[in-house]
C-alpha atoms as a PDB file:
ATOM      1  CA  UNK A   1     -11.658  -8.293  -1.278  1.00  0.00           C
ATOM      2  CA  UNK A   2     -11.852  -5.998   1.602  1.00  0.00           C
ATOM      3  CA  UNK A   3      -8.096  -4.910   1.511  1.00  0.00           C
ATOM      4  CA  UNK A   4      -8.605  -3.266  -2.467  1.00  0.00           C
ATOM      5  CA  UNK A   5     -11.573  -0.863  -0.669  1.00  0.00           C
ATOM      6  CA  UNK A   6      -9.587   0.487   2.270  1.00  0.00           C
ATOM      7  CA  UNK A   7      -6.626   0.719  -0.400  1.00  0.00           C
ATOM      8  CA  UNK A   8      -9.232   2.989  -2.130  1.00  0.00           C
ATOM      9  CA  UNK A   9     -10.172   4.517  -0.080  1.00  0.00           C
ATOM     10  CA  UNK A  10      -6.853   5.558   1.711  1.00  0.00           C
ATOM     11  CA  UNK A  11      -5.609   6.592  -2.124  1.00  0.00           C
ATOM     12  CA  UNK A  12      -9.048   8.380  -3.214  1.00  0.00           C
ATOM     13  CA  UNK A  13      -9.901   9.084  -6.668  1.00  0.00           C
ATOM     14  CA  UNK A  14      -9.106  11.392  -9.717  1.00  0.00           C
ATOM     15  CA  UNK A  15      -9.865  10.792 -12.891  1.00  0.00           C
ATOM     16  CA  UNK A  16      -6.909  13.633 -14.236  1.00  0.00           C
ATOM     17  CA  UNK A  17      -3.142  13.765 -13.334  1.00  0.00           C
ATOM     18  CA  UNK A  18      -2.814  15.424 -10.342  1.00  0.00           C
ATOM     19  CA  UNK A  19       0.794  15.385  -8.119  1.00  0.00           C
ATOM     20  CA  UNK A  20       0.770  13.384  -5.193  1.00  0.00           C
ATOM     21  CA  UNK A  21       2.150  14.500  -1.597  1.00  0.00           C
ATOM     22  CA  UNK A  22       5.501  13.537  -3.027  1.00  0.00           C
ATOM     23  CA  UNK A  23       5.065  15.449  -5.944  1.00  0.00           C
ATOM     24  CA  UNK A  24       5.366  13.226  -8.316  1.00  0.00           C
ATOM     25  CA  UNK A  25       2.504  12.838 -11.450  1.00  0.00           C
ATOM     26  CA  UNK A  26      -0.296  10.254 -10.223  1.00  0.00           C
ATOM     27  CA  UNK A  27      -3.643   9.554 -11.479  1.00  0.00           C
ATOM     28  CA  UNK A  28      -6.987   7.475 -10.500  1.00  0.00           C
ATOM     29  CA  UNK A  29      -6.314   5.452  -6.921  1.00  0.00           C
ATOM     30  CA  UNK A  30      -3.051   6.274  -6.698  1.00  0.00           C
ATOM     31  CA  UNK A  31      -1.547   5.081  -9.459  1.00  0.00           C
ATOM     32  CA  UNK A  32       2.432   6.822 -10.520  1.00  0.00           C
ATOM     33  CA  UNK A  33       2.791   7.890 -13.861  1.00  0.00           C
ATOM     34  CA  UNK A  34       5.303   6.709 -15.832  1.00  0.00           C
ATOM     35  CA  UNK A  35       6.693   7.272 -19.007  1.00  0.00           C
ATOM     36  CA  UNK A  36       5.442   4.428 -20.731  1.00  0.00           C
ATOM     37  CA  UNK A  37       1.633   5.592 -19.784  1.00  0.00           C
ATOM     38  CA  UNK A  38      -0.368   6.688 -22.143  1.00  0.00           C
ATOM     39  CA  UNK A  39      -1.814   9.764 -19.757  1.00  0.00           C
ATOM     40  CA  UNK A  40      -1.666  13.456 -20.030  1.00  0.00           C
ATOM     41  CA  UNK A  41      -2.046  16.425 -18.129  1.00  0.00           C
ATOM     42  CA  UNK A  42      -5.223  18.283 -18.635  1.00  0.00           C
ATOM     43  CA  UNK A  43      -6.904  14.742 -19.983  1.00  0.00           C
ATOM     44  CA  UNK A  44      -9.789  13.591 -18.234  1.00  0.00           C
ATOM     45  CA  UNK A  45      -9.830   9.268 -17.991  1.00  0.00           C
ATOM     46  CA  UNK A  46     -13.078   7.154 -17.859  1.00  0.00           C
ATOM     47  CA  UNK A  47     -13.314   5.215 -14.493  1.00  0.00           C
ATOM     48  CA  UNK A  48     -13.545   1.867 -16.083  1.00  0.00           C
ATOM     49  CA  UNK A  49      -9.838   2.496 -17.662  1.00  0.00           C
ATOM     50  CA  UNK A  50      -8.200   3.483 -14.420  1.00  0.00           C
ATOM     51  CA  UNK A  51     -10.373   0.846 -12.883  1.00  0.00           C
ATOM     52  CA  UNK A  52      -8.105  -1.236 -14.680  1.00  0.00           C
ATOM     53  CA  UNK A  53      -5.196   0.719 -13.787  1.00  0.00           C
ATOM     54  CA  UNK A  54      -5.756   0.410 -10.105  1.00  0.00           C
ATOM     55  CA  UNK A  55      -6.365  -3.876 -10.525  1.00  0.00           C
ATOM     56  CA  UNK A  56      -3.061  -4.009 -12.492  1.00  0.00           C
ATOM     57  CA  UNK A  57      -1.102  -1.966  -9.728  1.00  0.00           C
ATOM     58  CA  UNK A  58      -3.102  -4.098  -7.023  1.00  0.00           C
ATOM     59  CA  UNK A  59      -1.921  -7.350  -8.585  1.00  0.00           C
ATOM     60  CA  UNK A  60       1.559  -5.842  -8.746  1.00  0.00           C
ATOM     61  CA  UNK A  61       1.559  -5.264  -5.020  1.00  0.00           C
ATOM     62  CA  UNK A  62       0.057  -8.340  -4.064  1.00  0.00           C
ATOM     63  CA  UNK A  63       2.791 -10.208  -5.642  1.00  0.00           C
ATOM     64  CA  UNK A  64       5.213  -7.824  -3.963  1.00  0.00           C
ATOM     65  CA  UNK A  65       3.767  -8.398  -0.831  1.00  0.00           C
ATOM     66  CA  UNK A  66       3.660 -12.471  -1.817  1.00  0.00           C
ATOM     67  CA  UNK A  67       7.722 -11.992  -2.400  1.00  0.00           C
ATOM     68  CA  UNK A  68       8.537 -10.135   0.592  1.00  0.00           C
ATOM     69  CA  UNK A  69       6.431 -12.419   3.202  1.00  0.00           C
ATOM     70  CA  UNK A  70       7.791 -15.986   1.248  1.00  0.00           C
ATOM     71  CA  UNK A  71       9.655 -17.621   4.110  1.00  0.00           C
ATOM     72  CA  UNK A  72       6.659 -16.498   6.587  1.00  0.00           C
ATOM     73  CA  UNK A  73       3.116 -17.341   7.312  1.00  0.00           C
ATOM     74  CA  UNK A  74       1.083 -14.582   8.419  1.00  0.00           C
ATOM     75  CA  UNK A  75      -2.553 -14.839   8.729  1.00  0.00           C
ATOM     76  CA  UNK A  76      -4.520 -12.927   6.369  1.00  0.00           C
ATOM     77  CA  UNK A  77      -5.275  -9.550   7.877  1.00  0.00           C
ATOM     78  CA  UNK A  78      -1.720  -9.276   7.931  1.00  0.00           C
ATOM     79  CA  UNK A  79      -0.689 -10.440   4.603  1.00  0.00           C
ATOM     80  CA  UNK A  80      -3.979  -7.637   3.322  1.00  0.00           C
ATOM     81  CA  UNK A  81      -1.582  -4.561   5.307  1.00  0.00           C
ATOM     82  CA  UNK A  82       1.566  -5.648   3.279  1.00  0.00           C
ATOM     83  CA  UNK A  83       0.077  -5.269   0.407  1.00  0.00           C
ATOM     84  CA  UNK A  84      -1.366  -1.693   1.185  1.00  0.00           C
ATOM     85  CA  UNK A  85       1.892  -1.031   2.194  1.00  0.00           C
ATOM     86  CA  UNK A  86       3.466  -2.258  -1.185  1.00  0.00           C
ATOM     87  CA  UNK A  87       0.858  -0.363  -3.322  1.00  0.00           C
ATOM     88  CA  UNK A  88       1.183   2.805  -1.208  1.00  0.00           C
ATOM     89  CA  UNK A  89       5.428   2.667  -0.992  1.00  0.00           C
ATOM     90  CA  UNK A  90       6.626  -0.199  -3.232  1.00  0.00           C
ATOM     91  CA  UNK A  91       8.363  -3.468  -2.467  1.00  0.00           C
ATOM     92  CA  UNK A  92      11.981  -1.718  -2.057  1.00  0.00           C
ATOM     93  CA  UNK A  93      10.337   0.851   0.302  1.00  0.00           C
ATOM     94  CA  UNK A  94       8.301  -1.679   2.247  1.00  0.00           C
ATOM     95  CA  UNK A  95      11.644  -4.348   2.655  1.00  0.00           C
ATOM     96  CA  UNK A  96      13.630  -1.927   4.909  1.00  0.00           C
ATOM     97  CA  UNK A  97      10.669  -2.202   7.402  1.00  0.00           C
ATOM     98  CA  UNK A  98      13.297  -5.126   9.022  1.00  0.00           C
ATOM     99  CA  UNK A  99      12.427  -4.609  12.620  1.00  0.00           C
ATOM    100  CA  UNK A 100       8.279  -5.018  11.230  1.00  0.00           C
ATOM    101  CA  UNK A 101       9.543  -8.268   9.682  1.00  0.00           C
ATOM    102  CA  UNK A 102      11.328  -9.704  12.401  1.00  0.00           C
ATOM    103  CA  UNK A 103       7.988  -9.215  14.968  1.00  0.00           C
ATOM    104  CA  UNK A 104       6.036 -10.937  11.828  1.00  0.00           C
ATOM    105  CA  UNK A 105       8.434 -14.352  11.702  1.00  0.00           C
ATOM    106  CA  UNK A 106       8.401 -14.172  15.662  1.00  0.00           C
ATOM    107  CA  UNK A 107       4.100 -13.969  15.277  1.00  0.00           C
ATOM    108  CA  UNK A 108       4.367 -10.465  17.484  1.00  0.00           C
ATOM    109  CA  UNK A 109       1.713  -8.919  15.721  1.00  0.00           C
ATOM    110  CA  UNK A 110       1.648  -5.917  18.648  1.00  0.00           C
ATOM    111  CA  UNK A 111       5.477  -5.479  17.990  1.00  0.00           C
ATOM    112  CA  UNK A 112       5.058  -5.440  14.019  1.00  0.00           C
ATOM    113  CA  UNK A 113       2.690  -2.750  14.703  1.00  0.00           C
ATOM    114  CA  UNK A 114       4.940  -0.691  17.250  1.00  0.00           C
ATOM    115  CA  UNK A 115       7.535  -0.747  14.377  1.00  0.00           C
ATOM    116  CA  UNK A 116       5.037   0.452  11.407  1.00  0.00           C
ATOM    117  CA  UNK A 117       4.083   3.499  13.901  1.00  0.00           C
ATOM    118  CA  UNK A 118       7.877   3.998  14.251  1.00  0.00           C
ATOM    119  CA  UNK A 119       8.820   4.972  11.132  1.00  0.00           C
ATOM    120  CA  UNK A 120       8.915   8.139   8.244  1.00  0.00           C
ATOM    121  CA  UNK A 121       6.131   6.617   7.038  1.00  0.00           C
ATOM    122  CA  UNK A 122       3.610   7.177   9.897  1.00  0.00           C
ATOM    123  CA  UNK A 123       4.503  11.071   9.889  1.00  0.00           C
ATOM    124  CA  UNK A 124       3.726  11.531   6.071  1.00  0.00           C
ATOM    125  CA  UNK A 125       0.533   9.809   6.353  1.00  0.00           C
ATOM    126  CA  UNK A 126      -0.669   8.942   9.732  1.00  0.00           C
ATOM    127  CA  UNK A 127      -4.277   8.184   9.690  1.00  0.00           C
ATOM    128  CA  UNK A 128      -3.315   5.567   6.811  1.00  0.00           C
ATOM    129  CA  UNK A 129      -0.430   3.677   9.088  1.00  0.00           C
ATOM    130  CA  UNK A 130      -2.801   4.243  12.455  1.00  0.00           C
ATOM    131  CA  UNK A 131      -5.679   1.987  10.358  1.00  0.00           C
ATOM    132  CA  UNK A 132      -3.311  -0.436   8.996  1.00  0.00           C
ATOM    133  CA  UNK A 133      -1.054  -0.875  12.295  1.00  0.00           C
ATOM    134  CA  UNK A 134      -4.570  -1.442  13.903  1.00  0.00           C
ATOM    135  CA  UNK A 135      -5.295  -3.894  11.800  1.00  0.00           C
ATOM    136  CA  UNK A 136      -1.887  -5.737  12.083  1.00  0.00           C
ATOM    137  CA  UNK A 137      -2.478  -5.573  16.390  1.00  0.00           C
ATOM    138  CA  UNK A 138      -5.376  -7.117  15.814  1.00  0.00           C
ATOM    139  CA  UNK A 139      -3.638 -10.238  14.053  1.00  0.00           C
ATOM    140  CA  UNK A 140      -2.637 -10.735  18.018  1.00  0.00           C
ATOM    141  CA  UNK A 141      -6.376 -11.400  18.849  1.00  0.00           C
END
Protein backbone atom coordinates (compact mmCIF):
# COMPACT_ATOMS: atom_id res chain seq x y z
CA UNK A 1 0.00 0.00 0.00
CA UNK A 2 1.44 3.19 -1.17
CA UNK A 3 0.18 5.34 1.84
CA UNK A 4 2.49 2.93 4.61
CA UNK A 5 5.80 4.11 2.26
CA UNK A 6 5.23 7.86 2.22
CA UNK A 7 4.19 7.31 6.03
CA UNK A 8 7.80 5.94 6.15
CA UNK A 9 9.20 7.79 4.73
CA UNK A 10 7.82 11.14 6.22
CA UNK A 11 8.62 9.33 9.88
CA UNK A 12 12.21 7.83 8.85
CA UNK A 13 13.87 5.20 10.71
CA UNK A 14 15.80 4.40 14.01
CA UNK A 15 16.31 1.39 15.31
CA UNK A 16 17.13 3.09 19.19
CA UNK A 17 14.92 5.53 21.24
CA UNK A 18 15.54 8.72 20.13
CA UNK A 19 13.05 11.99 21.17
CA UNK A 20 10.95 13.20 18.59
CA UNK A 21 10.42 17.06 17.63
CA UNK A 22 7.98 17.03 20.50
CA UNK A 23 10.28 15.58 22.73
CA UNK A 24 8.74 12.86 23.68
CA UNK A 25 10.62 9.03 23.58
CA UNK A 26 9.94 7.43 19.98
CA UNK A 27 11.51 4.65 18.24
CA UNK A 28 11.59 2.86 14.60
CA UNK A 29 8.95 4.86 12.07
CA UNK A 30 7.70 6.90 14.45
CA UNK A 31 6.37 4.93 16.83
CA UNK A 32 5.68 6.77 20.84
CA UNK A 33 6.92 4.95 23.59
CA UNK A 34 4.88 4.03 26.16
CA UNK A 35 5.09 2.56 29.34
CA UNK A 36 3.84 -0.68 28.59
CA UNK A 37 6.78 -1.12 25.78
CA UNK A 38 9.22 -3.26 26.30
CA UNK A 39 12.09 -0.63 24.86
CA UNK A 40 15.01 1.03 26.42
CA UNK A 41 17.27 3.72 25.98
CA UNK A 42 20.67 2.82 24.78
CA UNK A 43 19.03 -0.67 23.25
CA UNK A 44 19.45 -1.22 19.75
CA UNK A 45 15.97 -3.16 18.06
CA UNK A 46 16.11 -5.55 15.01
CA UNK A 47 14.10 -4.08 12.02
CA UNK A 48 11.82 -7.00 11.71
CA UNK A 49 10.49 -6.21 15.48
CA UNK A 50 9.77 -2.56 14.88
CA UNK A 51 8.63 -3.67 11.49
CA UNK A 52 5.98 -5.01 13.46
CA UNK A 53 5.73 -2.08 15.57
CA UNK A 54 5.15 0.28 12.72
CA UNK A 55 2.14 -2.39 11.08
CA UNK A 56 0.49 -2.44 14.55
CA UNK A 57 0.52 1.50 14.84
CA UNK A 58 -0.52 1.59 11.00
CA UNK A 59 -3.53 -0.63 11.67
CA UNK A 60 -4.28 1.55 14.69
CA UNK A 61 -4.47 4.62 12.51
CA UNK A 62 -6.25 3.17 9.79
CA UNK A 63 -9.03 2.31 12.03
CA UNK A 64 -8.80 5.82 13.44
CA UNK A 65 -8.98 7.23 10.25
CA UNK A 66 -12.01 4.47 9.39
CA UNK A 67 -13.85 6.09 12.71
CA UNK A 68 -13.36 9.60 12.01
CA UNK A 69 -14.44 9.50 8.10
CA UNK A 70 -17.73 6.92 9.03
CA UNK A 71 -20.61 9.10 7.91
CA UNK A 72 -18.43 10.15 4.67
CA UNK A 73 -17.21 8.69 1.48
CA UNK A 74 -14.03 9.95 0.34
CA UNK A 75 -12.21 8.41 -2.44
CA UNK A 76 -9.14 6.69 -1.61
CA UNK A 77 -6.27 9.12 -1.91
CA UNK A 78 -8.09 10.90 0.59
CA UNK A 79 -9.03 8.30 3.01
CA UNK A 80 -4.68 7.22 2.55
CA UNK A 81 -3.93 11.29 4.00
CA UNK A 82 -6.25 10.66 7.08
CA UNK A 83 -4.59 8.02 8.02
CA UNK A 84 -1.03 9.69 7.79
CA UNK A 85 -2.54 12.23 9.61
CA UNK A 86 -3.83 9.82 12.41
CA UNK A 87 -0.45 7.96 12.65
CA UNK A 88 1.54 11.23 12.63
CA UNK A 89 -1.04 13.24 15.36
CA UNK A 90 -3.63 10.71 16.61
CA UNK A 91 -7.37 10.47 16.17
CA UNK A 92 -8.11 13.26 19.00
CA UNK A 93 -5.53 15.54 17.26
CA UNK A 94 -6.74 14.85 13.74
CA UNK A 95 -10.86 15.36 14.84
CA UNK A 96 -10.45 19.12 15.60
CA UNK A 97 -9.42 19.52 11.89
CA UNK A 98 -13.55 20.50 11.63
CA UNK A 99 -13.27 23.05 8.92
CA UNK A 100 -10.98 19.94 6.82
CA UNK A 101 -14.03 17.77 7.54
CA UNK A 102 -16.68 19.91 6.53
CA UNK A 103 -14.83 20.57 2.77
CA UNK A 104 -14.54 16.50 2.83
CA UNK A 105 -18.63 15.83 3.37
CA UNK A 106 -19.16 18.87 0.88
CA UNK A 107 -16.47 16.74 -1.76
CA UNK A 108 -14.21 20.21 -1.76
CA UNK A 109 -11.14 18.45 -1.91
CA UNK A 110 -9.21 22.07 -2.78
CA UNK A 111 -10.93 23.52 0.42
CA UNK A 112 -9.97 20.37 2.68
CA UNK A 113 -6.58 21.13 1.56
CA UNK A 114 -6.66 25.05 2.19
CA UNK A 115 -7.69 24.04 5.79
CA UNK A 116 -4.77 21.27 6.39
CA UNK A 117 -2.22 24.19 5.21
CA UNK A 118 -4.06 26.40 7.76
CA UNK A 119 -3.27 24.97 10.74
CA UNK A 120 -0.28 24.39 13.76
CA UNK A 121 0.31 21.49 12.09
CA UNK A 122 1.70 22.77 8.73
CA UNK A 123 4.31 25.06 10.70
CA UNK A 124 5.79 22.07 12.77
CA UNK A 125 6.19 20.01 9.80
CA UNK A 126 5.59 21.57 6.51
CA UNK A 127 7.05 19.55 3.80
CA UNK A 128 4.91 16.55 5.39
CA UNK A 129 1.35 18.64 5.25
CA UNK A 130 2.56 20.37 1.67
CA UNK A 131 2.77 16.40 0.25
CA UNK A 132 -0.29 15.27 1.90
CA UNK A 133 -2.51 18.55 1.19
CA UNK A 134 -1.24 17.89 -2.45
CA UNK A 135 -2.42 14.80 -2.46
CA UNK A 136 -5.89 15.65 -0.95
CA UNK A 137 -6.18 18.69 -4.05
CA UNK A 138 -5.66 16.20 -6.20
CA UNK A 139 -8.84 14.15 -4.98
CA UNK A 140 -10.51 17.33 -7.00
CA UNK A 141 -9.05 15.94 -10.32
Amino acid sequence: MKIKEIIKKHEGFRDQIYLCSEGYPTIGYGHKVLDTDPFKDDEVYPKDMLDKVFDEDFEKARKGAERLLDHLDPPQPAVDVIISMVFQLGEGGVSKFTNMFAAIEEEDYVEAAAQMLDSRWHIQTPGRCQELANMMRNCDL
